[in-house]
C-alpha atoms as a PDB file:
ATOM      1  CA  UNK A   1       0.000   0.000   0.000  1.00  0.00           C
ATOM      2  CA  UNK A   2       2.552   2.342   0.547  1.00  0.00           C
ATOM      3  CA  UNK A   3       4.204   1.794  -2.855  1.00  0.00           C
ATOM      4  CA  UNK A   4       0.819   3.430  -3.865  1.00  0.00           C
ATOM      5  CA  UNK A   5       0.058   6.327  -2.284  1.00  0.00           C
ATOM      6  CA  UNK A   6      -0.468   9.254  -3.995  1.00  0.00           C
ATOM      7  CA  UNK A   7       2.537  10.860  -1.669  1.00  0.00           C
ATOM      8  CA  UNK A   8       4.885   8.189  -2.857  1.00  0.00           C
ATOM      9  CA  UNK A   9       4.033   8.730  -6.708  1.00  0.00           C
ATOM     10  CA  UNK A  10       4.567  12.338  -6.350  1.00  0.00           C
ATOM     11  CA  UNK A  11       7.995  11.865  -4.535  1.00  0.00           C
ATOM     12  CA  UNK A  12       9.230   9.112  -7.212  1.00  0.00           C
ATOM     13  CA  UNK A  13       8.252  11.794  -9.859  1.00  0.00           C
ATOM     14  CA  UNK A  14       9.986  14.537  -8.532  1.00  0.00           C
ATOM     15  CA  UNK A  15      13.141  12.421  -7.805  1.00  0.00           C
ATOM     16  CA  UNK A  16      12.989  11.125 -11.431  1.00  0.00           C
ATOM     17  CA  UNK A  17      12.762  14.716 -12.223  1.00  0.00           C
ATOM     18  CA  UNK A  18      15.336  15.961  -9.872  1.00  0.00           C
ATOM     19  CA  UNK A  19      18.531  13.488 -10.770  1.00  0.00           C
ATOM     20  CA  UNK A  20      17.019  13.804 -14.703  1.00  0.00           C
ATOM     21  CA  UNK A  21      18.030  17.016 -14.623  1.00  0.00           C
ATOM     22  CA  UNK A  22      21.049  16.585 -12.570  1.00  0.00           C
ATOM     23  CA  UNK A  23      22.442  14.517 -15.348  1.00  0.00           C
ATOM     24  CA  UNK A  24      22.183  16.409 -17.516  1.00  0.00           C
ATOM     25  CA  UNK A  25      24.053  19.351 -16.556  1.00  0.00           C
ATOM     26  CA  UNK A  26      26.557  16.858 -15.660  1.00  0.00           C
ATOM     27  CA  UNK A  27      26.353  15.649 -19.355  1.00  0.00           C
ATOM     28  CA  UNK A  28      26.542  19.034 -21.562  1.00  0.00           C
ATOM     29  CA  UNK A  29      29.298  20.243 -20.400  1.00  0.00           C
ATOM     30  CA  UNK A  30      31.570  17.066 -21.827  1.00  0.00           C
ATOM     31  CA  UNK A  31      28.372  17.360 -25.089  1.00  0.00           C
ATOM     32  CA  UNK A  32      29.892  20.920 -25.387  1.00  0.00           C
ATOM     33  CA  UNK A  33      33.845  19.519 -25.343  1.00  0.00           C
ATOM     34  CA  UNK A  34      33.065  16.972 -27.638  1.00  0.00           C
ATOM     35  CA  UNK A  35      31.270  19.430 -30.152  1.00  0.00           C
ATOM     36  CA  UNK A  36      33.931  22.287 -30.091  1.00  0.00           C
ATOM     37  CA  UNK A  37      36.808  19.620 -30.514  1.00  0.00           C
ATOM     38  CA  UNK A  38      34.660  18.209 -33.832  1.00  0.00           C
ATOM     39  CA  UNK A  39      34.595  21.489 -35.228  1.00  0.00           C
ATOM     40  CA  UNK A  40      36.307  23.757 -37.488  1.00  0.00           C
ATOM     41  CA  UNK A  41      38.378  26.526 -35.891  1.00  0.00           C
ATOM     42  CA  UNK A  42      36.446  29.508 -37.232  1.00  0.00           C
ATOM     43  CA  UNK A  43      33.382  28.578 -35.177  1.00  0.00           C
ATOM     44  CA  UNK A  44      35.416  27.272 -32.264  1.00  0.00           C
ATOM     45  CA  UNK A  45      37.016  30.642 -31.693  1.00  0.00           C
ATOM     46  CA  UNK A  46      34.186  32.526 -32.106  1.00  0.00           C
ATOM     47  CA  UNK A  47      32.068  30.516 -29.544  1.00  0.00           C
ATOM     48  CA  UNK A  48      29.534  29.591 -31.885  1.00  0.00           C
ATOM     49  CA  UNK A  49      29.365  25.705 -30.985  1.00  0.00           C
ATOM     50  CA  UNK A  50      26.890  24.895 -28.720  1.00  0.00           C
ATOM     51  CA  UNK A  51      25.947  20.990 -28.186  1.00  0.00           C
ATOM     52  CA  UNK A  52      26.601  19.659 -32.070  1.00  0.00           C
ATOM     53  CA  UNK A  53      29.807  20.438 -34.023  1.00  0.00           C
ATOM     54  CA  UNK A  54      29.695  23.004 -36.536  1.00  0.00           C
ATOM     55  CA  UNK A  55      31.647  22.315 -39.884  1.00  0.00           C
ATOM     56  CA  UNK A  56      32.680  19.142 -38.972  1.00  0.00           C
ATOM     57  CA  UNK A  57      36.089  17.885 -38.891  1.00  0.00           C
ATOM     58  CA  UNK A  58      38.382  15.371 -37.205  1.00  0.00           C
ATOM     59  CA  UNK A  59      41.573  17.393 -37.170  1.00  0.00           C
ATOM     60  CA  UNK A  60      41.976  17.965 -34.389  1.00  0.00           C
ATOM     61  CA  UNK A  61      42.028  14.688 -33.339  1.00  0.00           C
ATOM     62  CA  UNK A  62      44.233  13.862 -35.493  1.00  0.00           C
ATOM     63  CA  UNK A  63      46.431  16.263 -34.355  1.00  0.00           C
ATOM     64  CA  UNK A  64      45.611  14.930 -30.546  1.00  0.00           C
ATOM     65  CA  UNK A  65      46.301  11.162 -31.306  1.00  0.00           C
ATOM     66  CA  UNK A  66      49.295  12.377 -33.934  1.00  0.00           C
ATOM     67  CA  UNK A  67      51.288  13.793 -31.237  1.00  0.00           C
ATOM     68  CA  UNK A  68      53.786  11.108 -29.812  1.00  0.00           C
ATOM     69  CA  UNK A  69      54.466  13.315 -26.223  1.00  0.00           C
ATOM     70  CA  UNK A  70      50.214  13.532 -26.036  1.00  0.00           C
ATOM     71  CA  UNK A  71      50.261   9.461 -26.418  1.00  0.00           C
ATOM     72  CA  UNK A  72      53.382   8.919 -23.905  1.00  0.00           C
ATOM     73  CA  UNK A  73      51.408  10.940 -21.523  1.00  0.00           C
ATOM     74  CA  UNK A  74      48.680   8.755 -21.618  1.00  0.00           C
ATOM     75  CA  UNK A  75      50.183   5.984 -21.272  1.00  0.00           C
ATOM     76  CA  UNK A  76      51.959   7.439 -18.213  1.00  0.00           C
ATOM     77  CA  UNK A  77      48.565   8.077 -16.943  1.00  0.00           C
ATOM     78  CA  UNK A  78      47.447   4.878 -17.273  1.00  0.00           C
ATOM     79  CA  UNK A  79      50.542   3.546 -15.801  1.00  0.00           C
ATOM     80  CA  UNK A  80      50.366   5.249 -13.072  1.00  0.00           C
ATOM     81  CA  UNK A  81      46.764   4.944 -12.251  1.00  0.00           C
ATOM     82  CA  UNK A  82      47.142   1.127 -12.344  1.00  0.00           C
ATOM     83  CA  UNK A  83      50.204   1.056 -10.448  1.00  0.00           C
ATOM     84  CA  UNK A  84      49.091   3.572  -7.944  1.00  0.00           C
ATOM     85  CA  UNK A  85      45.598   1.763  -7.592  1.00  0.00           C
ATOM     86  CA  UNK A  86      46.965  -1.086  -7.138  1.00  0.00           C
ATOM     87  CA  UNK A  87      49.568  -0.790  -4.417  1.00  0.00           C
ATOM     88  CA  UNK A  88      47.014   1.692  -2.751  1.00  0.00           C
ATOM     89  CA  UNK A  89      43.944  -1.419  -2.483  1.00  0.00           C
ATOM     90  CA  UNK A  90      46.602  -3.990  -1.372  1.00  0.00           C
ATOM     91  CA  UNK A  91      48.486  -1.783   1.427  1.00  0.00           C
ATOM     92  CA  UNK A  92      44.930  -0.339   2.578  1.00  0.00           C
ATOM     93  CA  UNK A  93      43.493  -3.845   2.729  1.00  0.00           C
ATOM     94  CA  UNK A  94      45.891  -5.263   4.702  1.00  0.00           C
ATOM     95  CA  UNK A  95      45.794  -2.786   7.003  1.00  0.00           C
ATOM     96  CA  UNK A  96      42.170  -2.600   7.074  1.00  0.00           C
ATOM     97  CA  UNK A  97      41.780  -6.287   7.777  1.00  0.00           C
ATOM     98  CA  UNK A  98      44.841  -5.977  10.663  1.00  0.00           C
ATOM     99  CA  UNK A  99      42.949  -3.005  12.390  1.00  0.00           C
ATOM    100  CA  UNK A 100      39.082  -4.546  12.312  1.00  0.00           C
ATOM    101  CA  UNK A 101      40.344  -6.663  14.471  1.00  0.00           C
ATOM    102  CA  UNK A 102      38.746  -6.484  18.659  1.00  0.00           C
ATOM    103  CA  UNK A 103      41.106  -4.967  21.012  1.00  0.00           C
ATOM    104  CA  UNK A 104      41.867  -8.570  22.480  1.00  0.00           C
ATOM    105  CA  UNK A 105      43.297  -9.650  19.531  1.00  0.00           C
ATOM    106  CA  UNK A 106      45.011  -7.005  18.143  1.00  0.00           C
ATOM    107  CA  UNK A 107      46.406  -5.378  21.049  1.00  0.00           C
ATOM    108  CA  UNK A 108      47.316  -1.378  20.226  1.00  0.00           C
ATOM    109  CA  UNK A 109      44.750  -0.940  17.763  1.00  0.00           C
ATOM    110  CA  UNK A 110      43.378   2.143  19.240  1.00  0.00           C
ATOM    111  CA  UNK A 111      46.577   3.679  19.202  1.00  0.00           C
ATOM    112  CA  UNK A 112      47.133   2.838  15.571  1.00  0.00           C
ATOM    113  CA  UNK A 113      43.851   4.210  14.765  1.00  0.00           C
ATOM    114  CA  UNK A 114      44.059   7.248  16.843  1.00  0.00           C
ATOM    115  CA  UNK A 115      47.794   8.346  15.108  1.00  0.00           C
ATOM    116  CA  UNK A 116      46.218   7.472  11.526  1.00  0.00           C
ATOM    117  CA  UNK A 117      43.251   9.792  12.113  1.00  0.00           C
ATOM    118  CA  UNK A 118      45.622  12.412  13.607  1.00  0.00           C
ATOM    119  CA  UNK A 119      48.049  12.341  10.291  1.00  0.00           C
ATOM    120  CA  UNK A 120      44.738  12.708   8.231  1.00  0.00           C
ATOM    121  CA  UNK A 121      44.229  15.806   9.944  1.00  0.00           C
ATOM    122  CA  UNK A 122      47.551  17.070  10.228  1.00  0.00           C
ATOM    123  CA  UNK A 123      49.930  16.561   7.902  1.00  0.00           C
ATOM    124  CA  UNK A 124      53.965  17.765   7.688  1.00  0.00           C
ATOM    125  CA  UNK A 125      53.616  19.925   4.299  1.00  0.00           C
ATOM    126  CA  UNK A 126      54.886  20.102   0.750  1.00  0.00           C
ATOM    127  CA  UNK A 127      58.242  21.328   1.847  1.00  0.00           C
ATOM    128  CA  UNK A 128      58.906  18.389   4.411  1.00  0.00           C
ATOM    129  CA  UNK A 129      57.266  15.728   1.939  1.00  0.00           C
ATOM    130  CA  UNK A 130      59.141  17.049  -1.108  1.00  0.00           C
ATOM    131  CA  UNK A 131      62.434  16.334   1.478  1.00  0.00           C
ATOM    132  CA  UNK A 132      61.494  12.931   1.842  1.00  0.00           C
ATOM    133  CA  UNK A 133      61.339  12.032  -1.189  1.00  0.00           C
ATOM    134  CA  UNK A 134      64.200  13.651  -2.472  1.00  0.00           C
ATOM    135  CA  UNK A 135      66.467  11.855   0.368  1.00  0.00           C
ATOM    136  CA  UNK A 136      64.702   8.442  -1.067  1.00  0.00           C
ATOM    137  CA  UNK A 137      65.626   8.903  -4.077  1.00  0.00           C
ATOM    138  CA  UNK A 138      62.745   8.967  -5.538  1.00  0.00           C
ATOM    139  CA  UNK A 139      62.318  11.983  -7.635  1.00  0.00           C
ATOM    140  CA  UNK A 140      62.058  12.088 -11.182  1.00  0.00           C
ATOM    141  CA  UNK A 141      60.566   8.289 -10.867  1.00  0.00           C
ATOM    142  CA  UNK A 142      57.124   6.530 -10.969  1.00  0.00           C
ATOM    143  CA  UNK A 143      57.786   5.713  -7.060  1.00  0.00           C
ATOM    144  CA  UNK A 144      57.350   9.373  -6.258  1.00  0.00           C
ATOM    145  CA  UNK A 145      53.532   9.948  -7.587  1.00  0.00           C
ATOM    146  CA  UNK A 146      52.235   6.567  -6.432  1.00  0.00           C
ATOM    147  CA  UNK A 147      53.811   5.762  -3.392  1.00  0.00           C
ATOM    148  CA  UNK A 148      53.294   8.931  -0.898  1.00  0.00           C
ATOM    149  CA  UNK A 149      49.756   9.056  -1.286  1.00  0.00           C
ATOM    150  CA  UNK A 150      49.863   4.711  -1.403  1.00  0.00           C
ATOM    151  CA  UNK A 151      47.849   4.862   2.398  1.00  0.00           C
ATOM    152  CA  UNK A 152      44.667   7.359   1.787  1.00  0.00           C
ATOM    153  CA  UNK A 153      43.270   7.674   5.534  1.00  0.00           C
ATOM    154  CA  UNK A 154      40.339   8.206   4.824  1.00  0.00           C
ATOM    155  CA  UNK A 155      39.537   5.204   2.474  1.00  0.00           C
ATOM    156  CA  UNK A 156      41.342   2.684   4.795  1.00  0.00           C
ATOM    157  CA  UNK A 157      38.679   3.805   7.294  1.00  0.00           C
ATOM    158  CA  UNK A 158      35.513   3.285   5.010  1.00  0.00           C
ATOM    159  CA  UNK A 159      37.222  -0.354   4.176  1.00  0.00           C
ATOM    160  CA  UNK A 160      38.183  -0.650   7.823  1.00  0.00           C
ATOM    161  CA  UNK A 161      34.419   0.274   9.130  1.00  0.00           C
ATOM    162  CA  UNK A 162      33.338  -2.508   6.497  1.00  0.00           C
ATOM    163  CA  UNK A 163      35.270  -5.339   7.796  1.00  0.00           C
ATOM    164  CA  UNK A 164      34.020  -4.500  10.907  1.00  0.00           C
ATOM    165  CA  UNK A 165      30.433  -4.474  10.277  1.00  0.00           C
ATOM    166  CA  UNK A 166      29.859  -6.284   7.268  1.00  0.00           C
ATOM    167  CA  UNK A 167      31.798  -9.461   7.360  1.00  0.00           C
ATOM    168  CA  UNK A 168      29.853 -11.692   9.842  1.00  0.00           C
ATOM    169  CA  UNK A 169      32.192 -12.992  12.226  1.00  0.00           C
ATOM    170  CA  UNK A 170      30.935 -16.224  12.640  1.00  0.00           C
ATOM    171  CA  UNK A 171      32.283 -16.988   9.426  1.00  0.00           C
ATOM    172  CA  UNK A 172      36.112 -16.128  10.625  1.00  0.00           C
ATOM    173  CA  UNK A 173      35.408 -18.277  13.410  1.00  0.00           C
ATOM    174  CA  UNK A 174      34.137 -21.190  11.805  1.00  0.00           C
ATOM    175  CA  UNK A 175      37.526 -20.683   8.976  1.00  0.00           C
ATOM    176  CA  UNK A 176      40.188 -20.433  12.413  1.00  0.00           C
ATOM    177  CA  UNK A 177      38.390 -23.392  13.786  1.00  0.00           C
ATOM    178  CA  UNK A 178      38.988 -25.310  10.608  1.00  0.00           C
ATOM    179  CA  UNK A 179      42.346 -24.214  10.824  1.00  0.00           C
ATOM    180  CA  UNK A 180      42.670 -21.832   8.286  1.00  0.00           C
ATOM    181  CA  UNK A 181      44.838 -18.653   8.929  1.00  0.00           C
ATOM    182  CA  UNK A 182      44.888 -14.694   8.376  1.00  0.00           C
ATOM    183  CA  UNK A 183      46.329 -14.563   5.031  1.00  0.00           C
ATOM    184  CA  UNK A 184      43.333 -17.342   3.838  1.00  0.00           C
ATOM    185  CA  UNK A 185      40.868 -15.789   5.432  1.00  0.00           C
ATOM    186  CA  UNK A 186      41.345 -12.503   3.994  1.00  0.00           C
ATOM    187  CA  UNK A 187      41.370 -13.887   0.478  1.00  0.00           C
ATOM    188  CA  UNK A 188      38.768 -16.249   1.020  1.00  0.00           C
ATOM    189  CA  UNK A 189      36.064 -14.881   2.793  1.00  0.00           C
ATOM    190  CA  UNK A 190      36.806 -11.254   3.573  1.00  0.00           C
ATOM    191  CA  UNK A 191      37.307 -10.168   0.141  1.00  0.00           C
ATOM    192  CA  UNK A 192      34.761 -11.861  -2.194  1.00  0.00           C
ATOM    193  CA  UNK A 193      32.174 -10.134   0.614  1.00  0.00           C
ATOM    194  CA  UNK A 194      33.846  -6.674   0.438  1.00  0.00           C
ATOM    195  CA  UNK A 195      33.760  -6.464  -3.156  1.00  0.00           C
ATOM    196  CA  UNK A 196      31.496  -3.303  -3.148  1.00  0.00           C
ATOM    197  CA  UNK A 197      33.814  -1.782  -0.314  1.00  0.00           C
ATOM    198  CA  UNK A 198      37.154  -2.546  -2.736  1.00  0.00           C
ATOM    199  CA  UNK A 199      35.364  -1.074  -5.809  1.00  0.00           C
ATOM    200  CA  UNK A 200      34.212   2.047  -3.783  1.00  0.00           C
ATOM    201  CA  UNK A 201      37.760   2.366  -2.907  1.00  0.00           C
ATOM    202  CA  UNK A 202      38.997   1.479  -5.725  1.00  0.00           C
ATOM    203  CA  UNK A 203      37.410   3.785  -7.284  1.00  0.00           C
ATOM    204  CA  UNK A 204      38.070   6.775  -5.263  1.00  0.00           C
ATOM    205  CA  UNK A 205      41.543   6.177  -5.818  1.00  0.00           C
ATOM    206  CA  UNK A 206      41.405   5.770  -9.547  1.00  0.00           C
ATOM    207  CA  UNK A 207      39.919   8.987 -10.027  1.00  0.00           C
ATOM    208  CA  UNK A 208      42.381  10.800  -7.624  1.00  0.00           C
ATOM    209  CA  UNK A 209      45.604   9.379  -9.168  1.00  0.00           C
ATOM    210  CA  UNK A 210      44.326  10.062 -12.464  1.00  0.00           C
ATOM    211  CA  UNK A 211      43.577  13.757 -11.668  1.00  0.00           C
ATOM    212  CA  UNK A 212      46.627  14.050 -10.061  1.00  0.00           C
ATOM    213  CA  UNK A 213      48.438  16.904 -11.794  1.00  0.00           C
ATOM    214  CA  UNK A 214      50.613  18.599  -9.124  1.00  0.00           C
ATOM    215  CA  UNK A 215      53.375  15.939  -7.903  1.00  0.00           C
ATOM    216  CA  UNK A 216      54.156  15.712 -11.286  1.00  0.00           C
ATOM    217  CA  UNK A 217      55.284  18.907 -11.640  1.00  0.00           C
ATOM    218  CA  UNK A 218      56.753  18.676  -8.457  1.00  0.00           C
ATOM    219  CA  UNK A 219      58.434  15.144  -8.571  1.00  0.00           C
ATOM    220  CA  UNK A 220      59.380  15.199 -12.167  1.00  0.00           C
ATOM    221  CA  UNK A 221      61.974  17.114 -13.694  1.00  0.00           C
ATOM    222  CA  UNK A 222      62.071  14.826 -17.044  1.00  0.00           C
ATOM    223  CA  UNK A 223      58.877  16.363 -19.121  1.00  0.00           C
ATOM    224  CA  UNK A 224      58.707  13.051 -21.160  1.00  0.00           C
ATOM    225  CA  UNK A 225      57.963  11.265 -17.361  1.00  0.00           C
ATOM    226  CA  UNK A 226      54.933  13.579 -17.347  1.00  0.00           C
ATOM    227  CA  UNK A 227      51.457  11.505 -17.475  1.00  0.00           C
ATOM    228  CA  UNK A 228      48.804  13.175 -18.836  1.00  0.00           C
ATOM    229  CA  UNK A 229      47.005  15.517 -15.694  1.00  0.00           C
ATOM    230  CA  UNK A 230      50.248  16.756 -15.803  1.00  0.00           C
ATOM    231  CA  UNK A 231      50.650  17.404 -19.587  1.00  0.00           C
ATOM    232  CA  UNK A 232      47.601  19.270 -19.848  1.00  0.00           C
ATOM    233  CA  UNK A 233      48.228  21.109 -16.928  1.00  0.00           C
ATOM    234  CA  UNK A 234      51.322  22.056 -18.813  1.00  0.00           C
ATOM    235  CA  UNK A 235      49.734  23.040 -22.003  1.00  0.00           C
ATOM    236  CA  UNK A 236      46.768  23.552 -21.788  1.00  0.00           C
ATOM    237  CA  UNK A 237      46.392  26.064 -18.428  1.00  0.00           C
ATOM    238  CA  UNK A 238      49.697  27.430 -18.291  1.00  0.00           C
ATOM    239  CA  UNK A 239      49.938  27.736 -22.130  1.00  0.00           C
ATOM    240  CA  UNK A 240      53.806  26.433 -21.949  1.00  0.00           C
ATOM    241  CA  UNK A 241      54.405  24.418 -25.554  1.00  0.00           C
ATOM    242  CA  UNK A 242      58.511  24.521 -25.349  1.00  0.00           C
ATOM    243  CA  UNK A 243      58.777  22.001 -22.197  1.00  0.00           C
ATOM    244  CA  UNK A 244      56.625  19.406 -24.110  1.00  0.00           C
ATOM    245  CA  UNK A 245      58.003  19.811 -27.245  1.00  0.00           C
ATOM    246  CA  UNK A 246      54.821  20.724 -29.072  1.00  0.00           C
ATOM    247  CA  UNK A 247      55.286  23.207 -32.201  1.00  0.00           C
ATOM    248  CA  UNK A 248      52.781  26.150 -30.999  1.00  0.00           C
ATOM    249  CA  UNK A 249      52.252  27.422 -34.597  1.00  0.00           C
ATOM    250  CA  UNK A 250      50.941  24.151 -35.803  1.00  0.00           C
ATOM    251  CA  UNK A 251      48.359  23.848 -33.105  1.00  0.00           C
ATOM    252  CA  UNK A 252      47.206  27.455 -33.508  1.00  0.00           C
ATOM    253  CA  UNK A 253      46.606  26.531 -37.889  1.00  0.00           C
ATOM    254  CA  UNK A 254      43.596  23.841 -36.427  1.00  0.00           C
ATOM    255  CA  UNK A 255      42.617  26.386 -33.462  1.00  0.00           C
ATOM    256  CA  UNK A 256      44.195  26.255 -29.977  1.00  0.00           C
ATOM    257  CA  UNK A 257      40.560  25.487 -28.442  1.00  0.00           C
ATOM    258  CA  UNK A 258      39.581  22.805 -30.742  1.00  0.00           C
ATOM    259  CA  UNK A 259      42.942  20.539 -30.222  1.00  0.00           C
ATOM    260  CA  UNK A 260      42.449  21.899 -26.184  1.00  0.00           C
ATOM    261  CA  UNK A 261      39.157  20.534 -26.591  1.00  0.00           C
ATOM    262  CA  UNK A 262      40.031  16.790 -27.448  1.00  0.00           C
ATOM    263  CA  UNK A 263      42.696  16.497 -24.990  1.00  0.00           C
ATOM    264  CA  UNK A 264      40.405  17.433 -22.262  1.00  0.00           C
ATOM    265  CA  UNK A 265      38.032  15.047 -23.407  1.00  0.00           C
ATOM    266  CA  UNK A 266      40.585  12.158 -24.210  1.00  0.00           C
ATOM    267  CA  UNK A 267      41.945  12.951 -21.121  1.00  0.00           C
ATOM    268  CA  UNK A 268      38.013  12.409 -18.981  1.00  0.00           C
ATOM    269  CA  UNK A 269      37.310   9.506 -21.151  1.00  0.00           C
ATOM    270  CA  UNK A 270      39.357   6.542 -19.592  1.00  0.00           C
ATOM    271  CA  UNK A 271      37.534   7.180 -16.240  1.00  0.00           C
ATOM    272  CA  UNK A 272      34.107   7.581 -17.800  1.00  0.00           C
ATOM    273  CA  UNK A 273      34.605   4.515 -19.691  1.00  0.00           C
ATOM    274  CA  UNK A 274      35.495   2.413 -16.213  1.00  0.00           C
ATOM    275  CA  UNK A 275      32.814   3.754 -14.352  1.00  0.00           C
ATOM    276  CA  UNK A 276      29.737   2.107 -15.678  1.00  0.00           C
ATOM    277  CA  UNK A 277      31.367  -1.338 -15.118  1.00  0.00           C
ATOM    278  CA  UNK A 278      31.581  -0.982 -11.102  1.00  0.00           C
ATOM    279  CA  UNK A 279      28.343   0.829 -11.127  1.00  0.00           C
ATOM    280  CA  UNK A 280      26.407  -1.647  -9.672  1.00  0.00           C
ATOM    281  CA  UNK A 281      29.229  -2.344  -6.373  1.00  0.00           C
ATOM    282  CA  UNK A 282      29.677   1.928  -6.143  1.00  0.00           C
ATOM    283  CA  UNK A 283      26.066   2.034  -5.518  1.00  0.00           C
ATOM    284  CA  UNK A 284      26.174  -0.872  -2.766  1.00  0.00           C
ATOM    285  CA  UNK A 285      29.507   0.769  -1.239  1.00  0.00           C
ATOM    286  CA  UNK A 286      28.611   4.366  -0.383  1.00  0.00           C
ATOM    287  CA  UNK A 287      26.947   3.439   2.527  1.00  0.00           C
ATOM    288  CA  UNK A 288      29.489   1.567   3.957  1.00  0.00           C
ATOM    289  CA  UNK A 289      29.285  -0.217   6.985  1.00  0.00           C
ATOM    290  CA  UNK A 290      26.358   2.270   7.691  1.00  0.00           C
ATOM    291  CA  UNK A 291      23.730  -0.764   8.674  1.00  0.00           C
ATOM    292  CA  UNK A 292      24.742  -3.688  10.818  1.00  0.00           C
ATOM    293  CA  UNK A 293      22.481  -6.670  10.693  1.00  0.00           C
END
């Protein structure tokens, strides 16, 4: 009955309404990238494109996916989103698993807990970290973009707050009993539950290493070892063409905007292309550990 109230009709309509339109001013604006970057440059630089490309042309892309240092910094990207993702889920998991654990068998948690949710709040600077990783010797490598930021606080504590109240523990009982140890357990039960925590996670972190545009320019002194936040912070905000090797005068013969245009878009497409497929454990995930049963 209350799936058919007249109240409930009216709110389904104006939430169906609501995130309708929500979309779609999500939507144009990348509509509007995609348009100006499939048009010719008269129209581009006059700001006559709207939501369809005017004159139509693929030059620009060509230009884009032409351009060998555009293509390395992709793949750099990529590279490092992978890596970075990847080391980030397994440290953050382990720990996550190590600090669910009750105070009787994991004696110090609190304290562990307590000094991770301090150094989320405080922090010892750029100047300090930058020190660090210079004294590693890790600048001007991979190492330096994906391993300081390797332990995100704040996700560990969304995965930790899952293992705590979504993996029954009779199950890790039943598995010690049987004789089965941490390492098993983790892979074995704790993870093929959590998969909607990992993806959340995972997630998160994807997008933030792939957005990541300032320890590059920090980190990196090669411009080649740029990946491609970096690169189009380079080029396309502070409008500097000599440290990437790009000939200005060619990109200003196809329009500046247009060529702008499809390496913004290129650049938003790998996540928005990813996204869809952990849909379905995203939705499940943002309300981690929010219900115990």
């Amino acid at each position: 009955m209350f799936h058919r109230s007249r109240s409930y009709k009216v709110f389904s309509i104006c939430n169906t309404v609501f995130l309708t339109l929500l979309g779609i001013v999500c939507i144009l604006p990348l509509l509007h990238i995609l348009a100006v970057s499939f048009s010719a440059s008269a129209p581009a630089n006059a700001n006559m494109v709207r939501f369809l490309p005017i004159d139509f042309t693929v030059a620009a892309w060509e230009q884009t996916l032409g351009n060998n240092n555009f293509l390395r910094a992709l793949w750099m990207g990529v590279y490092r989103t992978v890596l970075g993702t990847a080391i980030s889920l397994g440290v953050i998991t382990l720990a996550a698993y190590s600090l669910s654990k009750e105070d009787h068998e994991f004696r110090g948690r609190k304290l562990y807990v307590y000094s991770l949710v301090f150094i989320m709040l405080f922090n010892g600077g750029l100047i300090p970290t930058y020190m660090l990783v210079q004294n590693l010797g890790l600048i001007n490598t991979i190492w330096a973009l994906v391993l300081p930021g390797a332990v995100n606080v704040f996700n560990l504590i969304l995965l930790l707050n899952f293992f705590r109240t979504g993996v029954p523990k009779s199950l890790e009982e039943a598995a010690l009993i049987d004789g089965a140890g941490h390492f098993r357990i983790l892979f074995k039960i704790y993870l093929p539950i959590s998969l909607p925590a990992l993806a959340t996670v995972g997630l998160f972190t994807m997008v933030g290493q792939w957005n990541s545009w300032f320890d590059g320019l920090i980190y990196l002194t090669d411009s080649t070892m740029y990946p491609l936040s970096t690169f189009l912070q380079t080029v396309i905000v502070q409008n500097d063409f000599s440290q990437i090797n790009v000939n200005p005068d060619e990109v200003q013969a196809l329009s500046e905007r247009t060529v702008r245009s499809a390496q913004i878009f290129i650049g938003a497409l790998p996540i928005i292309l990813v996204y869809p497929f952990l849909q379905k454990y995203f939705v499940k995930g943002i309300v981690l550990g929010s219900v115990k049963e």
